[in-house]
PDB file of N, CA and C in Angstrom:
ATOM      1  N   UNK A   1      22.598 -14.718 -57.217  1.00  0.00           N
ATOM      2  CA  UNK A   1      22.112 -15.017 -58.560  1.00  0.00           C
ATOM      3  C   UNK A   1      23.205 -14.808 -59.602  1.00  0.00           C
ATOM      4  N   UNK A   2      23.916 -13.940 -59.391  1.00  0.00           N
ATOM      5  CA  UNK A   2      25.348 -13.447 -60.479  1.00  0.00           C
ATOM      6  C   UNK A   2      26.138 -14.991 -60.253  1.00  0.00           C
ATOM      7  N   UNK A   3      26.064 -15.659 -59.809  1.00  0.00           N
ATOM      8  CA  UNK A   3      27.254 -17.074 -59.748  1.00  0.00           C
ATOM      9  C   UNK A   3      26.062 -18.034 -60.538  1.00  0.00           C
ATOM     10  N   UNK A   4      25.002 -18.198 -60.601  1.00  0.00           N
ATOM     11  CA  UNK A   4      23.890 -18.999 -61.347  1.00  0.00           C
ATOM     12  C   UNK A   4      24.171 -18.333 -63.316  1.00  0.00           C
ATOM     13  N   UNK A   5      24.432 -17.347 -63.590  1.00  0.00           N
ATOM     14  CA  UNK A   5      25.085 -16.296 -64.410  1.00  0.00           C
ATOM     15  C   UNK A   5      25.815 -16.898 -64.936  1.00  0.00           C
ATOM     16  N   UNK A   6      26.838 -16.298 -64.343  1.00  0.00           N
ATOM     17  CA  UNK A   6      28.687 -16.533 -64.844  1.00  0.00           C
ATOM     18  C   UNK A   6      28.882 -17.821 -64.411  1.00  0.00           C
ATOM     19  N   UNK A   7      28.602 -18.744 -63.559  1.00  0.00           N
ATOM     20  CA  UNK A   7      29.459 -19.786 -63.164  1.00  0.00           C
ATOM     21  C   UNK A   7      30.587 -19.905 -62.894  1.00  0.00           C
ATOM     22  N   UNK A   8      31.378 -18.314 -62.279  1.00  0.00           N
ATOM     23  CA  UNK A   8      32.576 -18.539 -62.066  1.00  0.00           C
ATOM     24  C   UNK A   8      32.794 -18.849 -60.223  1.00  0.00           C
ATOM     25  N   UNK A   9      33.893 -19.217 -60.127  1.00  0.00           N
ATOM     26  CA  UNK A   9      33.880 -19.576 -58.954  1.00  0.00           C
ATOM     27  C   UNK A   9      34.169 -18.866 -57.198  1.00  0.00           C
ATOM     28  N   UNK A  10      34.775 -17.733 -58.290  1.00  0.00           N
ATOM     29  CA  UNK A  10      34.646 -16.678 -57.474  1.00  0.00           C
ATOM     30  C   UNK A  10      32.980 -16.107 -56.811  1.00  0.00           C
ATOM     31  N   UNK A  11      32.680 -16.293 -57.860  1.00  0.00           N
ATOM     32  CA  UNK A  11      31.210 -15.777 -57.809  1.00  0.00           C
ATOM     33  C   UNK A  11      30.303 -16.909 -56.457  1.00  0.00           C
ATOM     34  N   UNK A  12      30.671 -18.277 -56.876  1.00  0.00           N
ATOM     35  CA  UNK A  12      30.430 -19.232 -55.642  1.00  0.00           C
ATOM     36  C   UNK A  12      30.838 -19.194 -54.503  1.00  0.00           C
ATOM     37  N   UNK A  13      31.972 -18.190 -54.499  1.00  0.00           N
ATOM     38  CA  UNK A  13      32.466 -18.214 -52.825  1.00  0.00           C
ATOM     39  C   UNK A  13      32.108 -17.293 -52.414  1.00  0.00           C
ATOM     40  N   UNK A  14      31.787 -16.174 -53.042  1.00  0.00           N
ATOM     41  CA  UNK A  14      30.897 -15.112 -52.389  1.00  0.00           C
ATOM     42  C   UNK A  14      29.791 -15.274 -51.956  1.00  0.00           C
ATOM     43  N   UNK A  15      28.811 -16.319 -52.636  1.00  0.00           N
ATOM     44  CA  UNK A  15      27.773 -16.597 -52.820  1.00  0.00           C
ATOM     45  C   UNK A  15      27.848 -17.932 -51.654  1.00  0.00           C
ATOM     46  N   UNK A  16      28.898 -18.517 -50.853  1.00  0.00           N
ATOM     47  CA  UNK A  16      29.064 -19.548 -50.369  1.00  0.00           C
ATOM     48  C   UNK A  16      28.819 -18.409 -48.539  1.00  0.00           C
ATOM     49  N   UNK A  17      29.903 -17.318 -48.704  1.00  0.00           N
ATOM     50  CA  UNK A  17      29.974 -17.014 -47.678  1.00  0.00           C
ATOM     51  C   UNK A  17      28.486 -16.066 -46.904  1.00  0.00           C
ATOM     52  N   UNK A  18      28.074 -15.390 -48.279  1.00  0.00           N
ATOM     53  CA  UNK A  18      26.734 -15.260 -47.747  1.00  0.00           C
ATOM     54  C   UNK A  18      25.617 -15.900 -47.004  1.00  0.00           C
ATOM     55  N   UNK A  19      25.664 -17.013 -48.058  1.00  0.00           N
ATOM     56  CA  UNK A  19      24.764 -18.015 -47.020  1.00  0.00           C
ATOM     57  C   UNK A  19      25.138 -18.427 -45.910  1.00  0.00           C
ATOM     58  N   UNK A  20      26.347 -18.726 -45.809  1.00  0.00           N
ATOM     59  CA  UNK A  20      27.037 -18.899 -44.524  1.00  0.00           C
ATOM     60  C   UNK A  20      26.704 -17.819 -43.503  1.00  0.00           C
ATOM     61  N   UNK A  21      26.916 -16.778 -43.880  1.00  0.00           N
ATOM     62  CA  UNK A  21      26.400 -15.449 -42.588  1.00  0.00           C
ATOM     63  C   UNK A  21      25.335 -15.822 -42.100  1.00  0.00           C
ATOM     64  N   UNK A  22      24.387 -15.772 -43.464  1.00  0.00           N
ATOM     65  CA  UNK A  22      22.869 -15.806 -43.030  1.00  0.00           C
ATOM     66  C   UNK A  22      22.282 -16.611 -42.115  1.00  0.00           C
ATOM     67  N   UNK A  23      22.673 -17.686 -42.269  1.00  0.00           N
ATOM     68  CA  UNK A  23      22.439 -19.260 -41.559  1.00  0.00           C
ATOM     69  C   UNK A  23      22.915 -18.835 -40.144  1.00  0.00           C
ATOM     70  N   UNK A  24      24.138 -18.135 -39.915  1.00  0.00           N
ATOM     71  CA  UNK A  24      25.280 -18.164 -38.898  1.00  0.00           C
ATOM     72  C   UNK A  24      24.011 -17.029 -38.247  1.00  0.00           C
ATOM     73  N   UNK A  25      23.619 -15.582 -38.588  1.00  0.00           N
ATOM     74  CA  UNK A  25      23.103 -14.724 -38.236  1.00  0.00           C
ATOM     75  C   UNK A  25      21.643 -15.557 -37.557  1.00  0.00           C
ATOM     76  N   UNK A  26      21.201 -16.182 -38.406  1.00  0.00           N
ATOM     77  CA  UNK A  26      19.471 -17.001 -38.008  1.00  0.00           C
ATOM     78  C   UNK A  26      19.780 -18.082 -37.079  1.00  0.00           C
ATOM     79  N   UNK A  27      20.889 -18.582 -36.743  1.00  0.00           N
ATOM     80  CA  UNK A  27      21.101 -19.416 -35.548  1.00  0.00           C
ATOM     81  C   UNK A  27      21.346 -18.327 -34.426  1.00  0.00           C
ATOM     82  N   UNK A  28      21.866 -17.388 -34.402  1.00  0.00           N
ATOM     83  CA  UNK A  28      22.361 -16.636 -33.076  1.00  0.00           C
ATOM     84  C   UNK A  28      20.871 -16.026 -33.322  1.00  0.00           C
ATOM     85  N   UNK A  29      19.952 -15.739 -33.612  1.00  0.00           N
ATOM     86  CA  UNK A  29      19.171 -14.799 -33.294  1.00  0.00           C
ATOM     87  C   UNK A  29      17.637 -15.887 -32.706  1.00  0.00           C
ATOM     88  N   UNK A  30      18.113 -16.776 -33.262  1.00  0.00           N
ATOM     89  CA  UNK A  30      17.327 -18.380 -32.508  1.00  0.00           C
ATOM     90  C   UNK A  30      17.775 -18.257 -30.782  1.00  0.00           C
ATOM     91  N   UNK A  31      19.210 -18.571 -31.215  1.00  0.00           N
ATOM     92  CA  UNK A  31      19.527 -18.990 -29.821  1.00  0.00           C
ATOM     93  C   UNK A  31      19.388 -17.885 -28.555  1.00  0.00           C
ATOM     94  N   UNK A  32      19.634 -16.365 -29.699  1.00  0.00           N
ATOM     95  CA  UNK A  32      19.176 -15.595 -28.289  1.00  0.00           C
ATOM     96  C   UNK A  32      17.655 -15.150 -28.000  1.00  0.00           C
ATOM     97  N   UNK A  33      16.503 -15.555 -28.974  1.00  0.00           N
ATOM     98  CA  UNK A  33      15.254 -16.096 -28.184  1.00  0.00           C
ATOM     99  C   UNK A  33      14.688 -16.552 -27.582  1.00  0.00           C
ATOM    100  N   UNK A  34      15.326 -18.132 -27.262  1.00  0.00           N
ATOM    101  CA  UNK A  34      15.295 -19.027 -26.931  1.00  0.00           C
ATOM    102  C   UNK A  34      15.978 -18.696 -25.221  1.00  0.00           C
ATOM    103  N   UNK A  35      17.329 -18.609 -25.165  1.00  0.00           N
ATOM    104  CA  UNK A  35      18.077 -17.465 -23.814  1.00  0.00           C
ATOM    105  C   UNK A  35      16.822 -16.746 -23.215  1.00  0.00           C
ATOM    106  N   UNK A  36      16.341 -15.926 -24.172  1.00  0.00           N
ATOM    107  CA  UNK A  36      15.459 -14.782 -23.134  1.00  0.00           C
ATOM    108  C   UNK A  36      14.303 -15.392 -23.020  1.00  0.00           C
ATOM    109  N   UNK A  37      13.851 -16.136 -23.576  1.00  0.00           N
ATOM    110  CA  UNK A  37      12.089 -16.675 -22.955  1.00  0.00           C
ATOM    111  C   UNK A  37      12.835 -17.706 -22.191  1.00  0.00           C
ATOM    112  N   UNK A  38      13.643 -18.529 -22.027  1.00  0.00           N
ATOM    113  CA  UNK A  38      13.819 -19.445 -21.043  1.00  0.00           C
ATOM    114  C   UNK A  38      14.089 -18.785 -19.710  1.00  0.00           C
ATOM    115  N   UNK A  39      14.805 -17.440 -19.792  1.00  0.00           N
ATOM    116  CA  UNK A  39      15.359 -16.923 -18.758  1.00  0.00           C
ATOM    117  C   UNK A  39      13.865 -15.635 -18.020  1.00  0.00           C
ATOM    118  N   UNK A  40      13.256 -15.868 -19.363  1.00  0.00           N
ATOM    119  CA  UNK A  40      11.828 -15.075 -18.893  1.00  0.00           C
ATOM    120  C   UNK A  40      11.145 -15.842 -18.108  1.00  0.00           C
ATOM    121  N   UNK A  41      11.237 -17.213 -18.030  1.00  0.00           N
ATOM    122  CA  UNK A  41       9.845 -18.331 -17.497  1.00  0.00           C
ATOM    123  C   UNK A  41      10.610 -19.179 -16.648  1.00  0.00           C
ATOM    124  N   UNK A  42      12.241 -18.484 -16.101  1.00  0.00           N
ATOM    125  CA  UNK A  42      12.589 -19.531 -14.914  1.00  0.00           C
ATOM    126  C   UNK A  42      12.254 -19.316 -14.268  1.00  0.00           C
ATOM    127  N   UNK A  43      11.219 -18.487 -13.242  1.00  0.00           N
ATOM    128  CA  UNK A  43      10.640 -18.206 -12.030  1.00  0.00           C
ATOM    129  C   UNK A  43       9.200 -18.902 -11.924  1.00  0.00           C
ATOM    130  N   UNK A  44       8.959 -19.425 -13.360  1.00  0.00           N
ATOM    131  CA  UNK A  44       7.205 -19.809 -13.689  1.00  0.00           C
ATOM    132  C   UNK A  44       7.598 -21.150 -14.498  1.00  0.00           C
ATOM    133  N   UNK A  45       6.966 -22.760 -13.357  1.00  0.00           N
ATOM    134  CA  UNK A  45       7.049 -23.304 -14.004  1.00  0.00           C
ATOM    135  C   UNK A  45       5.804 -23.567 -15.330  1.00  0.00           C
ATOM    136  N   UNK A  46       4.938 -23.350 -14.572  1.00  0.00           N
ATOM    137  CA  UNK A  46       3.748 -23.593 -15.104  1.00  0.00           C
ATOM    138  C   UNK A  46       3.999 -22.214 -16.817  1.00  0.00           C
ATOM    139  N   UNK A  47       4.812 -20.920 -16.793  1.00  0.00           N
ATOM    140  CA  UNK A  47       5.048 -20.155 -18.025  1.00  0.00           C
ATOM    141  C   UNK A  47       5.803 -20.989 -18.745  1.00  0.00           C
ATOM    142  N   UNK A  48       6.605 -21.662 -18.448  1.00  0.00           N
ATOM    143  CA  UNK A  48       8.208 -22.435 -19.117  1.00  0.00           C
ATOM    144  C   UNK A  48       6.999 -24.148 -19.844  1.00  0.00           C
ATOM    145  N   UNK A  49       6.504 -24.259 -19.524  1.00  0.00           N
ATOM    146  CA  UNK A  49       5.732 -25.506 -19.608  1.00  0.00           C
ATOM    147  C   UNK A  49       5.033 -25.081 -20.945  1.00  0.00           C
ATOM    148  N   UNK A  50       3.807 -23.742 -21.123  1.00  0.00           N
ATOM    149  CA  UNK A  50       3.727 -22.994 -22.318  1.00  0.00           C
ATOM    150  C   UNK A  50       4.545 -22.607 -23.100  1.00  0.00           C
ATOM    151  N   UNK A  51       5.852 -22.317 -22.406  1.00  0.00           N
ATOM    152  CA  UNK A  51       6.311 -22.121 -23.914  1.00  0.00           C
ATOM    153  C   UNK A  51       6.879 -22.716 -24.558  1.00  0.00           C
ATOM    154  N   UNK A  52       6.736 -24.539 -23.425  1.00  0.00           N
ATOM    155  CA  UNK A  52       7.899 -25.616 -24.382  1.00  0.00           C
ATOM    156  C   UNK A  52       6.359 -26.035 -25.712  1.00  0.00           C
ATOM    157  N   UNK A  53       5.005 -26.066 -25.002  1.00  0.00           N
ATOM    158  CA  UNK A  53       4.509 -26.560 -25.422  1.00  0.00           C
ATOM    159  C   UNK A  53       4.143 -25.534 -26.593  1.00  0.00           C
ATOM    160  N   UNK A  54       3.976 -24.385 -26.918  1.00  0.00           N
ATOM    161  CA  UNK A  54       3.835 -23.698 -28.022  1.00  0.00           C
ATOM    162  C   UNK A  54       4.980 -23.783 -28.804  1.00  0.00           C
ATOM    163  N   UNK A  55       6.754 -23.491 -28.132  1.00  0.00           N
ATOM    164  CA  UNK A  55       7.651 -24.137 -29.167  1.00  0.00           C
ATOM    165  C   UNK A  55       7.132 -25.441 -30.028  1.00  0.00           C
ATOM    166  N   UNK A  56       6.773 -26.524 -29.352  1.00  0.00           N
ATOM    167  CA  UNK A  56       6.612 -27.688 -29.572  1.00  0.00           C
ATOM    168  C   UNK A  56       5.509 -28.218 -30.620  1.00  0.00           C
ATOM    169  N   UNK A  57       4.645 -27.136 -30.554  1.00  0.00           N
ATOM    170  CA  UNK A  57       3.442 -26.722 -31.302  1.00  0.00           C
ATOM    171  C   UNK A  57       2.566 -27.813 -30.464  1.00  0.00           C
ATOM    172  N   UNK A  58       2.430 -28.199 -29.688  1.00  0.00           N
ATOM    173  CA  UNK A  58       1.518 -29.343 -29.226  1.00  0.00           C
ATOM    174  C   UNK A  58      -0.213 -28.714 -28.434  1.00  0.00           C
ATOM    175  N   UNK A  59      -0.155 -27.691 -28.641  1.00  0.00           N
ATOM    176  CA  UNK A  59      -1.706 -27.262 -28.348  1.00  0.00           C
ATOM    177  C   UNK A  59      -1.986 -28.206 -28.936  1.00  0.00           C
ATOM    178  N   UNK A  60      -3.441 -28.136 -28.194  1.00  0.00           N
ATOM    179  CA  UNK A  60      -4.768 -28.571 -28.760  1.00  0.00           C
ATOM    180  C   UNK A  60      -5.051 -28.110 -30.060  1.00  0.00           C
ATOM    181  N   UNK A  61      -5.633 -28.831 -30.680  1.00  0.00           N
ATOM    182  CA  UNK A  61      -6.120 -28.405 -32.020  1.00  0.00           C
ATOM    183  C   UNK A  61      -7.657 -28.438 -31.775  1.00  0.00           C
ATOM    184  N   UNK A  62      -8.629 -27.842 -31.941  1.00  0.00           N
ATOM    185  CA  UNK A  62      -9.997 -27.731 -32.430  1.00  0.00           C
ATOM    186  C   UNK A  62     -10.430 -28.325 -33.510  1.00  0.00           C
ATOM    187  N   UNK A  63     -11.140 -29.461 -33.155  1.00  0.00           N
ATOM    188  CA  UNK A  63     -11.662 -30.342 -34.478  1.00  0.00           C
ATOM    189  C   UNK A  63     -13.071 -30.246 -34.749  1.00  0.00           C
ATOM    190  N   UNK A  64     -13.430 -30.126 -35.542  1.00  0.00           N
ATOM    191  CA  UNK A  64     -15.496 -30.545 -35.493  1.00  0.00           C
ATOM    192  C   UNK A  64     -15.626 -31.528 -35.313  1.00  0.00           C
ATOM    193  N   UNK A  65     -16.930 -31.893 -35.182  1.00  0.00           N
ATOM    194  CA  UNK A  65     -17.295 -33.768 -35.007  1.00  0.00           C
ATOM    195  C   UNK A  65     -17.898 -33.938 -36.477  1.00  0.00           C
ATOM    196  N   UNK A  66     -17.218 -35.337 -36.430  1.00  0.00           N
ATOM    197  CA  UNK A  66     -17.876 -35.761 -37.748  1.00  0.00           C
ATOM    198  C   UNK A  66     -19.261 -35.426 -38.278  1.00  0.00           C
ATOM    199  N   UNK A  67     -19.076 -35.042 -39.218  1.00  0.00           N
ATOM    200  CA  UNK A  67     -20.500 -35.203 -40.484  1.00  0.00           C
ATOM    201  C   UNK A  67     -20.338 -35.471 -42.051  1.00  0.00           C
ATOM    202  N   UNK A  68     -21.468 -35.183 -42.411  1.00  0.00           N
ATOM    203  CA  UNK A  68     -21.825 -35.846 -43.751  1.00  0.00           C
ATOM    204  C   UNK A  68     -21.903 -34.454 -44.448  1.00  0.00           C
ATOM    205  N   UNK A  69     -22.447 -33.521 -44.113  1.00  0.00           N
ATOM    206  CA  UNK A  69     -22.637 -32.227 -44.749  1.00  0.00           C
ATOM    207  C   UNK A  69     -22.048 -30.700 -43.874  1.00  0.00           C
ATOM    208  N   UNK A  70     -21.148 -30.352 -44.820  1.00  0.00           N
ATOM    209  CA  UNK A  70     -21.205 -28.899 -43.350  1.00  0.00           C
ATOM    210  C   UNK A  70     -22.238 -27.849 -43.628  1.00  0.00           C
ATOM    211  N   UNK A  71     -22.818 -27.740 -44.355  1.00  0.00           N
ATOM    212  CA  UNK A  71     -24.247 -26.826 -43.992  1.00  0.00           C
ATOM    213  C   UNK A  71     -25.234 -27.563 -43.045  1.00  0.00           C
ATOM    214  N   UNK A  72     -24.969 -28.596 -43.189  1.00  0.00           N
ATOM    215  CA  UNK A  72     -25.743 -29.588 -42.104  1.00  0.00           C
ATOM    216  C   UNK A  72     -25.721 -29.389 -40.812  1.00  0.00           C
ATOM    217  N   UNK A  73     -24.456 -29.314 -40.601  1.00  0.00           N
ATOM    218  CA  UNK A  73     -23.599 -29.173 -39.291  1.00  0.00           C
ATOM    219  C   UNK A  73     -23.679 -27.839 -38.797  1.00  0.00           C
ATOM    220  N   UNK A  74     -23.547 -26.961 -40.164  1.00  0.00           N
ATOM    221  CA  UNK A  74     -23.377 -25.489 -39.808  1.00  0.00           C
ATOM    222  C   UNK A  74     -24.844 -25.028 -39.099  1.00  0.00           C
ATOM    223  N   UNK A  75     -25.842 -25.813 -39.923  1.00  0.00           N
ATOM    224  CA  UNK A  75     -27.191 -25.317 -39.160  1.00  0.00           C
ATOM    225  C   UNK A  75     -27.891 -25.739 -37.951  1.00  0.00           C
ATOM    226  N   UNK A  76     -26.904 -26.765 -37.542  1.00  0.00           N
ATOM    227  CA  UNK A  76     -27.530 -27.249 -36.116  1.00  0.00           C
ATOM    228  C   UNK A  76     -26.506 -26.833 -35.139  1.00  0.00           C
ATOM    229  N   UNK A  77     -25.336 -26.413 -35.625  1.00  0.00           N
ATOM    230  CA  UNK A  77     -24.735 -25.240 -34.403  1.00  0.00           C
ATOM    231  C   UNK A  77     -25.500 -24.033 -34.265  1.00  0.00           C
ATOM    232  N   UNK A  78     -25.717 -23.729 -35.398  1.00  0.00           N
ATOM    233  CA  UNK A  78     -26.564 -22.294 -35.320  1.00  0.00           C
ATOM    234  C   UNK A  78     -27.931 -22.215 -34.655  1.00  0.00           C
ATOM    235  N   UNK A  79     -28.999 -23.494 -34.802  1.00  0.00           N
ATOM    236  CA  UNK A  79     -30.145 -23.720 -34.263  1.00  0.00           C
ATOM    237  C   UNK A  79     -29.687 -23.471 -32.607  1.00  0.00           C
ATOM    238  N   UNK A  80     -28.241 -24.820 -32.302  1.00  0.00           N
ATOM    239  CA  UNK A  80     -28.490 -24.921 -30.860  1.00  0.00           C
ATOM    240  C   UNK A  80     -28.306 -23.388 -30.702  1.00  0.00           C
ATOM    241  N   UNK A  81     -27.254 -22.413 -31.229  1.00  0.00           N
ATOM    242  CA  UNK A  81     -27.255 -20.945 -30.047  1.00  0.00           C
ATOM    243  C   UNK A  81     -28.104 -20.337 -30.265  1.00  0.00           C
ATOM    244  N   UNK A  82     -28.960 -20.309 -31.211  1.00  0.00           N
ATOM    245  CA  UNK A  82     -30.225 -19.966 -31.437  1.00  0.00           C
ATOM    246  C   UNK A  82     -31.222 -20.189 -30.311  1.00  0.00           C
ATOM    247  N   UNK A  83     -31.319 -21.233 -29.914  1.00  0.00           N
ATOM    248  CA  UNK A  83     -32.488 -21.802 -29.068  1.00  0.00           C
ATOM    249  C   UNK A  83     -32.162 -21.525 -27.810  1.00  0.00           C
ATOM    250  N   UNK A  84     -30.777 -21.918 -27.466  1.00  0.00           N
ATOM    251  CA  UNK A  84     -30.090 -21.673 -26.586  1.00  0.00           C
ATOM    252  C   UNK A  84     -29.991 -19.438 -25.722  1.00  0.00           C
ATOM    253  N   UNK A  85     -30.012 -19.327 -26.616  1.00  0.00           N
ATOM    254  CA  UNK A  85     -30.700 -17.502 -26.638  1.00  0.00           C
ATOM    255  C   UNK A  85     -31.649 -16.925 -26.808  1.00  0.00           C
ATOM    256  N   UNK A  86     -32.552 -17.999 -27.122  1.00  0.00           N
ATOM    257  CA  UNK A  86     -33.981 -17.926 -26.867  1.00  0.00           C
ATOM    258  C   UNK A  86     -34.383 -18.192 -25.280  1.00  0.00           C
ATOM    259  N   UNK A  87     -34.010 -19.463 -25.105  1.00  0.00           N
ATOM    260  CA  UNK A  87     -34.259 -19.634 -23.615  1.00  0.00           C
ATOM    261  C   UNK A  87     -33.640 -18.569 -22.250  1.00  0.00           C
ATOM    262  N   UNK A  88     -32.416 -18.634 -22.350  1.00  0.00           N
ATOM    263  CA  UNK A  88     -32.178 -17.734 -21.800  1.00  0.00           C
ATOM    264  C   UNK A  88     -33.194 -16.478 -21.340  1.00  0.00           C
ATOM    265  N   UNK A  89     -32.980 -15.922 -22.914  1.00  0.00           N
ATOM    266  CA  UNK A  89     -34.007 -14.482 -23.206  1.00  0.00           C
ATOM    267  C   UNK A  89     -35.747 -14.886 -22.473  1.00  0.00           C
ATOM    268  N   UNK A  90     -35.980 -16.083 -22.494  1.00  0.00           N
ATOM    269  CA  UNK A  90     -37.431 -16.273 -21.924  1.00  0.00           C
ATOM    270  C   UNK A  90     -37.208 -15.957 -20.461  1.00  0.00           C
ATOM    271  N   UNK A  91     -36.105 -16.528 -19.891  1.00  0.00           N
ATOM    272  CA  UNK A  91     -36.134 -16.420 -18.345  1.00  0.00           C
ATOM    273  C   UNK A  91     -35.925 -15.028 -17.814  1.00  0.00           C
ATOM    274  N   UNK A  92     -35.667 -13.969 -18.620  1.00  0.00           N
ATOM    275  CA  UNK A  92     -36.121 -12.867 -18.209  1.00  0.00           C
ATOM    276  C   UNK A  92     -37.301 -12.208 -17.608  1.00  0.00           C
ATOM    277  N   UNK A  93     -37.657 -11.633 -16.783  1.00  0.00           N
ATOM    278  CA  UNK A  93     -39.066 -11.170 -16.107  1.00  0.00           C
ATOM    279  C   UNK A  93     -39.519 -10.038 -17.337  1.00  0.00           C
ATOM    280  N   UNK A  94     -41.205 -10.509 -17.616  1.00  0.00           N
ATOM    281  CA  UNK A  94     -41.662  -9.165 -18.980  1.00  0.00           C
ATOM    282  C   UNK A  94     -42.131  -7.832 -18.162  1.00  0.00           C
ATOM    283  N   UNK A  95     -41.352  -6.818 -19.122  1.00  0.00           N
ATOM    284  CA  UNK A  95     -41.638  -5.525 -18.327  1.00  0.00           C
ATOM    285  C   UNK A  95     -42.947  -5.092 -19.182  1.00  0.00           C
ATOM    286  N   UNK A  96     -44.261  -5.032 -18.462  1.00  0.00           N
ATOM    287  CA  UNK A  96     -45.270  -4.293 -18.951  1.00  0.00           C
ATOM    288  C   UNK A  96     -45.282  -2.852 -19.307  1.00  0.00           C
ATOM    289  N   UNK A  97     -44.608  -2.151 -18.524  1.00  0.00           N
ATOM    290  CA  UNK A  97     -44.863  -0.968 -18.466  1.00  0.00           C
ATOM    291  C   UNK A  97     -43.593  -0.352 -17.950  1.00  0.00           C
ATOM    292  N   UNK A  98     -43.085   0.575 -18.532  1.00  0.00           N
ATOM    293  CA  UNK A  98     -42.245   1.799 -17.677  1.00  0.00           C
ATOM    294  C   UNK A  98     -42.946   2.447 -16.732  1.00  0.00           C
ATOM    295  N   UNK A  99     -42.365   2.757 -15.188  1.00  0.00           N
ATOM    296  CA  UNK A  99     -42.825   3.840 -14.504  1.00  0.00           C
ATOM    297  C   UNK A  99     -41.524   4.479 -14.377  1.00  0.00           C
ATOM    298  N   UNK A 100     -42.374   5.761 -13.796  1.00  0.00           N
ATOM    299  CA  UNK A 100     -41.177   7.073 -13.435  1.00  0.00           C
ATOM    300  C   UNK A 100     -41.773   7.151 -12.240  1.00  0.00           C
TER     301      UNK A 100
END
């Protein structure tokens, strides 16, 4: 920020070489992540496959299905586990009575 200031040019090459580190520092600390999970998941293809695809960001995404209203929507998800835990809960046998 002192070279945004003064505008001298000294001030820019300080300000040149910093960024330069930084950049220089955030590439080596890339590349040695990248080294150790590759070298973590060469025994697993099926691990190395996750982690191109999470690098890659290519999961699945979770979408809703279309609607017109989301309270709409919201209440007929809720009905189905509703009902859905009702039934269940029916197929239980009714206990009349405790014995000892």
């Amino acid at each position: 920020k002192t070279w945004l200031k003064t505008k001298l040019q000294i001030d820019h090459d300080i300000f040149s070489y910093h960024r330069k580190h930084c950049n220089d520092l955030a590439a080596k600390k890339k590349k040695d992540y990248f080294c150790y999970s590759f070298s973590k998941y060469s025994n697993s293809q099926k691990g190395l496959f996750k982690f191109a695809e999470r690098f890659l960001d290519q999961s699945p995404t979770l979408t809703l299905p279309p609607f017109d209203s989301l309270s709409e929507t919201v209440d007929a998800f809720n009905k189905y586990f509703t009902d859905k835990i009702d039934k269940i809960h029916d197929q239980f046998p009714k206990a009349n009575a405790i014995t000892n």
